[in-house]
Structures are given as structure tokens and as C-alpha cells.
PDB file of N, CA and C in Angstrom:
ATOM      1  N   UNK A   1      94.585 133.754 191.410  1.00  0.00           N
ATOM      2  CA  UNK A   1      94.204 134.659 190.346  1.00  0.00           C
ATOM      3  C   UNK A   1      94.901 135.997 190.521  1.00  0.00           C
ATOM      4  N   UNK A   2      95.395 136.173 189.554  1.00  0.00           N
ATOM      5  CA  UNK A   2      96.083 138.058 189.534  1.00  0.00           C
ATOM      6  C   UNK A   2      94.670 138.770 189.544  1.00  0.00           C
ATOM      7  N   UNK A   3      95.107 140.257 189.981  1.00  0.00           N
ATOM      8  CA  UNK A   3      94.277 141.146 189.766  1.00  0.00           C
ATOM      9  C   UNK A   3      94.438 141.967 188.533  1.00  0.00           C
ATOM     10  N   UNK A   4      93.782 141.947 187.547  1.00  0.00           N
ATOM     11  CA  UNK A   4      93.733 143.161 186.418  1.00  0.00           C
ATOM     12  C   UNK A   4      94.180 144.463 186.753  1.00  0.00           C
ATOM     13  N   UNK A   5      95.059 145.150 186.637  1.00  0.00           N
ATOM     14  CA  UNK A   5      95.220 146.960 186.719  1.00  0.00           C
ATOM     15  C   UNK A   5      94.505 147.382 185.413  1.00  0.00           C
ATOM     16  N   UNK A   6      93.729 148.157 185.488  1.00  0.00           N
ATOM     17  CA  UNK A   6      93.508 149.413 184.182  1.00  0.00           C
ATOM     18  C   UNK A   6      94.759 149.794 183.943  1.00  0.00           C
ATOM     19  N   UNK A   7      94.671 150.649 182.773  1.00  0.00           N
ATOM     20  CA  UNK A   7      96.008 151.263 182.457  1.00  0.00           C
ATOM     21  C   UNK A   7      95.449 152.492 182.094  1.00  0.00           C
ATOM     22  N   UNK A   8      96.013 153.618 181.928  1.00  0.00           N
ATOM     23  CA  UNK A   8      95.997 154.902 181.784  1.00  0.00           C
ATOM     24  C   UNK A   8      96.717 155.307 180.944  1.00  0.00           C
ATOM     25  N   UNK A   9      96.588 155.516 179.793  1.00  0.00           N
ATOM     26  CA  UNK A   9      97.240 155.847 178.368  1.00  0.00           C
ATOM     27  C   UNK A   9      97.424 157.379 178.471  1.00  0.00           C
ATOM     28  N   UNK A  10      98.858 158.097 178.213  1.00  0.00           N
ATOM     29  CA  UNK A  10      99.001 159.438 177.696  1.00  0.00           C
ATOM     30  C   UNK A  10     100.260 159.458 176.962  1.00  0.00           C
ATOM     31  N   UNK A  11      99.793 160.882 176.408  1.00  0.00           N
ATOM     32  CA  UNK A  11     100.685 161.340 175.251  1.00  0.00           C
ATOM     33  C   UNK A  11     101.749 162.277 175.951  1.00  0.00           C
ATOM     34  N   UNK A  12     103.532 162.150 175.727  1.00  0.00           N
ATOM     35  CA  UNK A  12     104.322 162.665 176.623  1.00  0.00           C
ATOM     36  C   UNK A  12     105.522 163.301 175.302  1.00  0.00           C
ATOM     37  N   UNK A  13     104.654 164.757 175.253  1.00  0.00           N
ATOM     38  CA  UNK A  13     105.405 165.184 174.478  1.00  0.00           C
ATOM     39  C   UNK A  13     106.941 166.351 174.844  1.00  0.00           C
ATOM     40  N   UNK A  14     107.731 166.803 174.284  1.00  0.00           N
ATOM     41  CA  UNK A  14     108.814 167.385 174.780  1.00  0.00           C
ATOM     42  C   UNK A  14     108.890 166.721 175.756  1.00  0.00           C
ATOM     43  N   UNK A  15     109.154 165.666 175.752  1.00  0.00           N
ATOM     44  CA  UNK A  15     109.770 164.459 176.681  1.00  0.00           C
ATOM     45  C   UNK A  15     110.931 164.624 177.958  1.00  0.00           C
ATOM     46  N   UNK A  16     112.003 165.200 177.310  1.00  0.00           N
ATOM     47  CA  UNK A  16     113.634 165.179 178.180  1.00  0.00           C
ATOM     48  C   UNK A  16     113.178 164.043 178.449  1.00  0.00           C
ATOM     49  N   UNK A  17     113.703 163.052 179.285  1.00  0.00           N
ATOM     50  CA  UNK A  17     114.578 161.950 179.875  1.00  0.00           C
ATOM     51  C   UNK A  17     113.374 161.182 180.546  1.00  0.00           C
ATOM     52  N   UNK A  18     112.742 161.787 180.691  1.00  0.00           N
ATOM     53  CA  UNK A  18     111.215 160.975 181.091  1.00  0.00           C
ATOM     54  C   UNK A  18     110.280 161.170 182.621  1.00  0.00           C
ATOM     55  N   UNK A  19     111.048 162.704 183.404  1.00  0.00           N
ATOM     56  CA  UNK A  19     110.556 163.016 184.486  1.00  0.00           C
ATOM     57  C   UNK A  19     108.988 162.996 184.537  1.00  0.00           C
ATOM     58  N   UNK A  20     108.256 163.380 183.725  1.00  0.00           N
ATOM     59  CA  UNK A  20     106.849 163.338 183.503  1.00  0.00           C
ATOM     60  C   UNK A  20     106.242 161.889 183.758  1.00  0.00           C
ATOM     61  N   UNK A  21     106.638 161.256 182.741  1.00  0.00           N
ATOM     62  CA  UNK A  21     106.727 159.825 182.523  1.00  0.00           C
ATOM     63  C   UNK A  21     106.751 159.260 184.411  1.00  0.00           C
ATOM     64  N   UNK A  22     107.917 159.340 185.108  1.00  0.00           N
ATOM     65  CA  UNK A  22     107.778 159.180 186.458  1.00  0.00           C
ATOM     66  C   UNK A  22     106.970 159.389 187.046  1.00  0.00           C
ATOM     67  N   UNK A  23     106.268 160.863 187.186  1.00  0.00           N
ATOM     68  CA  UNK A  23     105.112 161.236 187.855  1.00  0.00           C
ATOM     69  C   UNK A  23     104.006 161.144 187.284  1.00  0.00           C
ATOM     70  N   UNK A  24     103.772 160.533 186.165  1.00  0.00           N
ATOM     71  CA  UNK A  24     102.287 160.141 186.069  1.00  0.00           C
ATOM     72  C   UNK A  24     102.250 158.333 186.349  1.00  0.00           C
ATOM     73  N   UNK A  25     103.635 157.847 186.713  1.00  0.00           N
ATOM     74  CA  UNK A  25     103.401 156.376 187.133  1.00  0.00           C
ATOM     75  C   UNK A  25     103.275 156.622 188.319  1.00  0.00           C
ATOM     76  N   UNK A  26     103.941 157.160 188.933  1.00  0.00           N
ATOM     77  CA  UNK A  26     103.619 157.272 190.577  1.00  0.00           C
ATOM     78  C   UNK A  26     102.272 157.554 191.164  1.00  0.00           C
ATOM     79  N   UNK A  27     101.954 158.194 190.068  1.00  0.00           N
ATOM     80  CA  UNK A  27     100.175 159.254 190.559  1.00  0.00           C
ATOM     81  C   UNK A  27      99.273 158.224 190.373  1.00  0.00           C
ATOM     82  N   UNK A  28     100.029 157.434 189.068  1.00  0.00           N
ATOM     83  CA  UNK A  28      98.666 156.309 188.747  1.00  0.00           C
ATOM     84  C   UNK A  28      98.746 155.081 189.743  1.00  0.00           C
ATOM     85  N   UNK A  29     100.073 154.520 190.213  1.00  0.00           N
ATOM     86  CA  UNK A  29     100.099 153.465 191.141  1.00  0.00           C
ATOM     87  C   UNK A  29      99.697 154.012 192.250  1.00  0.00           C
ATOM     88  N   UNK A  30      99.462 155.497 193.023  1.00  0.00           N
ATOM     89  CA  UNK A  30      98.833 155.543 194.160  1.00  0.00           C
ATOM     90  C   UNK A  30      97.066 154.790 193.852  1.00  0.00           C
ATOM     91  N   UNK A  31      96.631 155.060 192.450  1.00  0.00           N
ATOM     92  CA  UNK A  31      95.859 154.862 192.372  1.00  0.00           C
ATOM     93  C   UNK A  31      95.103 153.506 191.482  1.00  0.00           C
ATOM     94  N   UNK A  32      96.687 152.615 191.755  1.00  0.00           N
ATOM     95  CA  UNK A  32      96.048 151.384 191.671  1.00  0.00           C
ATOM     96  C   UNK A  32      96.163 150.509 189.735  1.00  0.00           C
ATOM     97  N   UNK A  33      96.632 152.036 189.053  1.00  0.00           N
ATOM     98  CA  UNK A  33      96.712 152.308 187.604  1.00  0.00           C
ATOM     99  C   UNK A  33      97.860 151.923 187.018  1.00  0.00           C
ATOM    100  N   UNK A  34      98.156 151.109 186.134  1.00  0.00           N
ATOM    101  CA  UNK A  34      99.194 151.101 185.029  1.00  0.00           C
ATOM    102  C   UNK A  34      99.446 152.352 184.387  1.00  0.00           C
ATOM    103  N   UNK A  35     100.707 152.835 183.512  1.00  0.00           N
ATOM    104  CA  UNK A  35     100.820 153.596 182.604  1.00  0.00           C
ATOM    105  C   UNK A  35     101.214 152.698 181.565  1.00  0.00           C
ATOM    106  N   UNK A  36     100.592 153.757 180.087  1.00  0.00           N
ATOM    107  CA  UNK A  36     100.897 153.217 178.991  1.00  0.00           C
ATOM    108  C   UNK A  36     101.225 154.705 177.723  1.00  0.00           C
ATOM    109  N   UNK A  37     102.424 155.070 177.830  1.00  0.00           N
ATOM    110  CA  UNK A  37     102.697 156.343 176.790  1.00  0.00           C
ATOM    111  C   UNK A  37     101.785 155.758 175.558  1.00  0.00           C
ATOM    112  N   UNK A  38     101.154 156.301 174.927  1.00  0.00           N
ATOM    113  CA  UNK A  38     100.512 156.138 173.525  1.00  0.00           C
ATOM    114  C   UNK A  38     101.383 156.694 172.354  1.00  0.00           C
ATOM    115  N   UNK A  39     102.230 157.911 172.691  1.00  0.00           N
ATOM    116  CA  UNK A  39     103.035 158.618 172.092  1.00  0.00           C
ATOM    117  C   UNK A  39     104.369 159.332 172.687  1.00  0.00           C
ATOM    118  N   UNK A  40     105.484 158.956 172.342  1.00  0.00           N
ATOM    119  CA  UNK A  40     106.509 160.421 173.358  1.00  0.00           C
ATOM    120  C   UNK A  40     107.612 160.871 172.260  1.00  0.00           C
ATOM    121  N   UNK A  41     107.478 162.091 171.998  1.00  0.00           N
ATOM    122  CA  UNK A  41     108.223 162.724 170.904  1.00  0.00           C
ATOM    123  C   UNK A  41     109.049 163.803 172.026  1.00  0.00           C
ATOM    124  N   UNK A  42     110.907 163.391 171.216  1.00  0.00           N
ATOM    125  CA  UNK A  42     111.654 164.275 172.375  1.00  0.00           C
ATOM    126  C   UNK A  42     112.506 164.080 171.192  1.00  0.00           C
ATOM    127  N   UNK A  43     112.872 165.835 170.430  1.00  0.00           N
ATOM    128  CA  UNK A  43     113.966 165.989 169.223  1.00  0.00           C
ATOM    129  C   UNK A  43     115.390 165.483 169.954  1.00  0.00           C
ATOM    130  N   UNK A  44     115.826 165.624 170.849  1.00  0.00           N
ATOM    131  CA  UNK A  44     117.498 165.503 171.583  1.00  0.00           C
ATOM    132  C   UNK A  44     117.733 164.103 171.366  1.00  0.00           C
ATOM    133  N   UNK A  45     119.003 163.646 170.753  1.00  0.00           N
ATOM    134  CA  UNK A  45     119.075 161.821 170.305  1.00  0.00           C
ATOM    135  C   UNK A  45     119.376 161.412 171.728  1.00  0.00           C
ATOM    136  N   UNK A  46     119.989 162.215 172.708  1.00  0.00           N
ATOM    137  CA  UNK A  46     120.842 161.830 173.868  1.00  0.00           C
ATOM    138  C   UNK A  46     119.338 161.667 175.319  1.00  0.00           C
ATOM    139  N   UNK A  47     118.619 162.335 174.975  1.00  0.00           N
ATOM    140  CA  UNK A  47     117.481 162.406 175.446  1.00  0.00           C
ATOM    141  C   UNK A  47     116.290 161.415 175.370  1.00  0.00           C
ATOM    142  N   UNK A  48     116.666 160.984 174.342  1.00  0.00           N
ATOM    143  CA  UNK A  48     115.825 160.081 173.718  1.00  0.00           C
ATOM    144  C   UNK A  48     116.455 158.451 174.294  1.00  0.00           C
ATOM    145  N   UNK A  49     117.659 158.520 173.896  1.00  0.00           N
ATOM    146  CA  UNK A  49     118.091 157.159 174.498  1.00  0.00           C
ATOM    147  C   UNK A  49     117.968 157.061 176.167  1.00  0.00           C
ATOM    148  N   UNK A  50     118.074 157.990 176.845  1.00  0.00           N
ATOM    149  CA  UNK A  50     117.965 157.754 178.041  1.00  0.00           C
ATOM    150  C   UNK A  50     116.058 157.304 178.231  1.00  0.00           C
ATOM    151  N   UNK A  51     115.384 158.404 177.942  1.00  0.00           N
ATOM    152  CA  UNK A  51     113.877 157.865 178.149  1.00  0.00           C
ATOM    153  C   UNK A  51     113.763 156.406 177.808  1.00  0.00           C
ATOM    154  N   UNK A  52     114.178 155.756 176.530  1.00  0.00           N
ATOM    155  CA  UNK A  52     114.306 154.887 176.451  1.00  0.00           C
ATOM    156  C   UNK A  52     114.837 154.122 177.007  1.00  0.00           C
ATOM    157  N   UNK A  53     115.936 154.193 177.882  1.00  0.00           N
ATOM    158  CA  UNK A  53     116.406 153.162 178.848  1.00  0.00           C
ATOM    159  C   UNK A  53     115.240 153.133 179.496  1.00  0.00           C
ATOM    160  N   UNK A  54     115.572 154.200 180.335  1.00  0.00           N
ATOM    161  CA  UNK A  54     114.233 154.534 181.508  1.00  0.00           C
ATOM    162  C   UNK A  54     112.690 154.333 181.341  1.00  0.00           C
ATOM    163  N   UNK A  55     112.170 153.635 180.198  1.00  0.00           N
ATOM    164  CA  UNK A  55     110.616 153.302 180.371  1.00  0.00           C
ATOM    165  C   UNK A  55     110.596 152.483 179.456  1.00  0.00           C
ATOM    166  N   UNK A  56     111.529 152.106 178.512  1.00  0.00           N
ATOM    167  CA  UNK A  56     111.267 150.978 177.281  1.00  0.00           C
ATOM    168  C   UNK A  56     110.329 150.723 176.889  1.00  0.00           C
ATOM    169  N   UNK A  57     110.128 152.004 176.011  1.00  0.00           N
ATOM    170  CA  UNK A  57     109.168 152.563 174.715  1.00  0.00           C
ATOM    171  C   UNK A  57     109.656 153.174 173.509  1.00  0.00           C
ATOM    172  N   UNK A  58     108.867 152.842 172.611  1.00  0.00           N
ATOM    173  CA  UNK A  58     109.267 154.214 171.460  1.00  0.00           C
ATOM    174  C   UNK A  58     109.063 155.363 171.523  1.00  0.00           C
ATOM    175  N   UNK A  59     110.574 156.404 170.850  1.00  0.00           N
ATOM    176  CA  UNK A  59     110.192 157.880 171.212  1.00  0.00           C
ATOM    177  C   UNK A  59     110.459 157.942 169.718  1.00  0.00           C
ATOM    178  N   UNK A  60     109.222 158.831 169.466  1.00  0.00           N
ATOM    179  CA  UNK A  60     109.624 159.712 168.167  1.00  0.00           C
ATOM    180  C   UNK A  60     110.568 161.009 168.389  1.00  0.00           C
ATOM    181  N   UNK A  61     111.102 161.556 167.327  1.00  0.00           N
ATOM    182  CA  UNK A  61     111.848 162.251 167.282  1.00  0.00           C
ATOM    183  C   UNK A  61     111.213 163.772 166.876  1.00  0.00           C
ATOM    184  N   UNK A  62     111.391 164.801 166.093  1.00  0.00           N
ATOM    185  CA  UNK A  62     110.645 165.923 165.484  1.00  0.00           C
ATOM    186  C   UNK A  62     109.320 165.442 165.673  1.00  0.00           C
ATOM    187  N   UNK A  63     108.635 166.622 166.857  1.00  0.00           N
ATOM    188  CA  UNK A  63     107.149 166.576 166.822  1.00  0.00           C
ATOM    189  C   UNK A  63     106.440 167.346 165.335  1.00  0.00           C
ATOM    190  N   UNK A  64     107.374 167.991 164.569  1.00  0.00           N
ATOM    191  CA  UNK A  64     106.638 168.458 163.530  1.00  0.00           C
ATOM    192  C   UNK A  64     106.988 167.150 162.418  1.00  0.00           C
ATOM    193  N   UNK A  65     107.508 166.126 162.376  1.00  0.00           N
ATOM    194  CA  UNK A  65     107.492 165.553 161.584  1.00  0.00           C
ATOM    195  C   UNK A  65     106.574 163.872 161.948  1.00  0.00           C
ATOM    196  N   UNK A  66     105.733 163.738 163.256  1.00  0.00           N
ATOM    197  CA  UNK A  66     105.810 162.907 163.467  1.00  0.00           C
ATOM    198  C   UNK A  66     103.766 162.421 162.548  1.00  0.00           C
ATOM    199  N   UNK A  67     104.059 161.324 161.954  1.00  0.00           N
ATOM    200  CA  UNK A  67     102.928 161.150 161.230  1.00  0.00           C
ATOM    201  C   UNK A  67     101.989 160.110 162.156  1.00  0.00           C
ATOM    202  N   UNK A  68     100.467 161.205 162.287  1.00  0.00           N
ATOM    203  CA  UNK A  68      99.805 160.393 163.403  1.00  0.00           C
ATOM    204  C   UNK A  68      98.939 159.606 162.867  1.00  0.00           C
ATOM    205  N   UNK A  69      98.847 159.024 161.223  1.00  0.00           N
ATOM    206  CA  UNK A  69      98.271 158.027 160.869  1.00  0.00           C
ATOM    207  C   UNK A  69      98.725 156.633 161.045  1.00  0.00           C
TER     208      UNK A  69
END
């Protein structure tokens, strides 16, 4: 039988490249936790593709345009 991880959902806004993103996986696997971005808005296209390499998720683009319905 696997063991279940919880996951720990946050919102990772002004993104850059996804250093945040790193340290809240690290903080959560000391503690046993998955991460799961719910949201990551980063305007830079060059910025954006890298986060996206680096965590393979969707990033929105303009946090003033991003529709949270």
C-alpha cells in the first residue's frame, strides 16, 4: 500500500522562475506535504516558460487581468 501525502495548495504570485515555488516544496517535504500552486501569475513570457519547465503548471500572465471566476 502507498502512503497518501496531503497536499498544501498556494497561490504564487509575481512568480520569476519559480524560486518560491522551490521553497515551499522543500518546507512542505520536510514535512511530509505535497505542493499544489492553485494559481501563479508572472507578466515576463521568458519567465513564465522557465517556471513552467521547472514545476509543470499553468502560469497566468497580467495579475490585473487574470479572471478568478
Amino acid at each position: 500500500m502507498s502512503k497518501v501525502v496531503e497536499q498544501f495548495d498556494f497561490i504564487d504570485l509575481f512568480a520569476g522562475i519559480g524560486g518560491f515555488h522551490f521553497g515551499v516544496a522543500a518546507a512542505a517535504a520536510n514535512l511530509k506535504l505535497g505542493v499544489q500552486p492553485v494559481l501563479v501569475s508572472e507578466i515576463e513570457p521568458t519567465c513564465q516558460a522557465i517556471y513552467i519547465q521547472n514545476h509543470h503548471c499553468d502560469v497566468q500572465g497580467d495579475i490585473n487581468k487574470i479572471n478568478l471566476k
